[in-house]
C-alpha atoms as a PDB file:
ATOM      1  CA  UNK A   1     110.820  77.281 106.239  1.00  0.00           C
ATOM      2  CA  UNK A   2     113.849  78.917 104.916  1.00  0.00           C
ATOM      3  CA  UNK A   3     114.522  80.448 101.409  1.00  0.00           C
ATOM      4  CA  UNK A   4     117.020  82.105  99.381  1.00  0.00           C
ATOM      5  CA  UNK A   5     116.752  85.861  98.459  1.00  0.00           C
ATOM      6  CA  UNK A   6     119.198  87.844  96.851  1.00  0.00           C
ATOM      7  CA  UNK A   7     120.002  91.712  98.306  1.00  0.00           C
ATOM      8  CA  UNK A   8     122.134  94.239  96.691  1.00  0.00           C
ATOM      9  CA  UNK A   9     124.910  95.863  99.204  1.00  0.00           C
ATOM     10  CA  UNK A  10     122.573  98.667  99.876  1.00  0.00           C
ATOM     11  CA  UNK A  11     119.937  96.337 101.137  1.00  0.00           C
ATOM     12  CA  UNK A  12     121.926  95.069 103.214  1.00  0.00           C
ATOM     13  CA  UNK A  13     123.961  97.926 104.518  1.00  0.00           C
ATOM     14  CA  UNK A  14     120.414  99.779 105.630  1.00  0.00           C
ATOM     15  CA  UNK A  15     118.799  96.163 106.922  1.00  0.00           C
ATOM     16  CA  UNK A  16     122.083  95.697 109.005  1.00  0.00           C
ATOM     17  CA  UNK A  17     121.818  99.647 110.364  1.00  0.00           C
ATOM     18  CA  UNK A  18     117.950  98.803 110.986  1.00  0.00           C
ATOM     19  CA  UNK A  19     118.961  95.633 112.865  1.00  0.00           C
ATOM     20  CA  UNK A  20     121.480  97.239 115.176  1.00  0.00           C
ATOM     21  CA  UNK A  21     119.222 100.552 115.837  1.00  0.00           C
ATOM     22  CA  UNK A  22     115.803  98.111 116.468  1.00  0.00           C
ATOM     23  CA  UNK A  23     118.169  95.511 118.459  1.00  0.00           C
ATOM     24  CA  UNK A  24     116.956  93.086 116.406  1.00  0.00           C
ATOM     25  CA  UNK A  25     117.194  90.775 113.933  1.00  0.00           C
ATOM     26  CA  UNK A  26     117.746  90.884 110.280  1.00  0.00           C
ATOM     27  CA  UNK A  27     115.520  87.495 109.424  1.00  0.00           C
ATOM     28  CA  UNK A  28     113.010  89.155 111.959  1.00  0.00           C
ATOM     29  CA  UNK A  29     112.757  92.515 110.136  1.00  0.00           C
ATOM     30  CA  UNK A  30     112.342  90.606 106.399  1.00  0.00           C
ATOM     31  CA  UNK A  31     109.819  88.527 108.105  1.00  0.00           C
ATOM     32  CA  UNK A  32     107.951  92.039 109.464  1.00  0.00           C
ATOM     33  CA  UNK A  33     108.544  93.417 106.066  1.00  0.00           C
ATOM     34  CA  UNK A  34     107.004  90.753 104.227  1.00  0.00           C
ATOM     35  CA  UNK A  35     103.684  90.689 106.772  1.00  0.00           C
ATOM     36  CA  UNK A  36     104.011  94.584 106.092  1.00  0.00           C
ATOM     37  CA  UNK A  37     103.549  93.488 102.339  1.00  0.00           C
ATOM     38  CA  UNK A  38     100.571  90.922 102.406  1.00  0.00           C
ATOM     39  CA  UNK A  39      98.819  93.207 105.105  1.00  0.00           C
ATOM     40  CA  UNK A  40      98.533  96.040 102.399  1.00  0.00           C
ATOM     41  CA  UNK A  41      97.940  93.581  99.579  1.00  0.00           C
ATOM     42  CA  UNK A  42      95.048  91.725 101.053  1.00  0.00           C
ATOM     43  CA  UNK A  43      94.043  95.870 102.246  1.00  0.00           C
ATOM     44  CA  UNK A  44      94.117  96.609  98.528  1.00  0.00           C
ATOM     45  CA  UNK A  45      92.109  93.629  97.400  1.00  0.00           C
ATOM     46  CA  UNK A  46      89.180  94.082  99.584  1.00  0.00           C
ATOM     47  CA  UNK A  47      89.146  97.639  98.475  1.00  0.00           C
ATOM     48  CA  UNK A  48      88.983  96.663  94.790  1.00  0.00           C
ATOM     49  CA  UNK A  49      86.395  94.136  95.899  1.00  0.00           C
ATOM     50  CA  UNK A  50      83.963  97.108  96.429  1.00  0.00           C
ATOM     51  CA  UNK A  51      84.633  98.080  92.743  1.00  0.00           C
ATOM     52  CA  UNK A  52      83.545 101.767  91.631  1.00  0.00           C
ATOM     53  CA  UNK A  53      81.189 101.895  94.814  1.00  0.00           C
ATOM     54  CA  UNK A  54      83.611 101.832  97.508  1.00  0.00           C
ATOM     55  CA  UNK A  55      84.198 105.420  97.216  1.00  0.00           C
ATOM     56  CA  UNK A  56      80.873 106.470  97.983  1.00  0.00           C
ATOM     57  CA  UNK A  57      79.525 107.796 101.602  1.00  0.00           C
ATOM     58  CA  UNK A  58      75.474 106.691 100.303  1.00  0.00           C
ATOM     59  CA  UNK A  59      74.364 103.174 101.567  1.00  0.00           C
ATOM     60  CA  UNK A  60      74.275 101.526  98.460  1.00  0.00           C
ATOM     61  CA  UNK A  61      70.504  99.635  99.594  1.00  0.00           C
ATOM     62  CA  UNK A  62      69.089 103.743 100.036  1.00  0.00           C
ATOM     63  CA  UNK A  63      70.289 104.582  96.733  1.00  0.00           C
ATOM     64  CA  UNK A  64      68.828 101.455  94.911  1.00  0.00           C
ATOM     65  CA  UNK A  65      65.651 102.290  96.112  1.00  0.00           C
ATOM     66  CA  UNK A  66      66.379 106.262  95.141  1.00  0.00           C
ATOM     67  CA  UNK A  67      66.623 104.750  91.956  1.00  0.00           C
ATOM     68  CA  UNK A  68      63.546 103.020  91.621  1.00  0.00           C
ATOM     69  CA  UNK A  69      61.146 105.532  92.886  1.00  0.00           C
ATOM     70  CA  UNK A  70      62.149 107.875  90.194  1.00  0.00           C
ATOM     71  CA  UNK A  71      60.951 105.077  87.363  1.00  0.00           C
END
């Protein structure tokens, strides 16, 4: 499917000097850039999905049960 975007001159001074040093493409490197983009959204999502525990090294199953033999 095609689409329209709009790129200042600098854009497209640096995606033309990308294109000619990577040999390819300048609709290939928007479409790279944009998987680039999703990739690390859909990475950031699932992180968030873990919420305030996804930080921690301690099985969160152990620790329930931590917690329960102390009451």
């Amino acid at each position: 499917m095609r689409t329209l975007v709009d790129l200042g001159d600098a854009q497209l001074q640096e995606l033309d000097n990308l294109s000619k040093h990577e040999k390819t493409s300048r609709a290939a490197l928007i479409r790279q850039a944009i998987d680039d983009y999703l990739a690390a959204r859909r990475r950031r999502r699932d992180r968030d999905a873990f919420g305030l525990w996804g930080d921690r090294a301690e099985d969160g199953l152990a620790y329930q049960e931590k917690a329960r033999d102390e009451w």
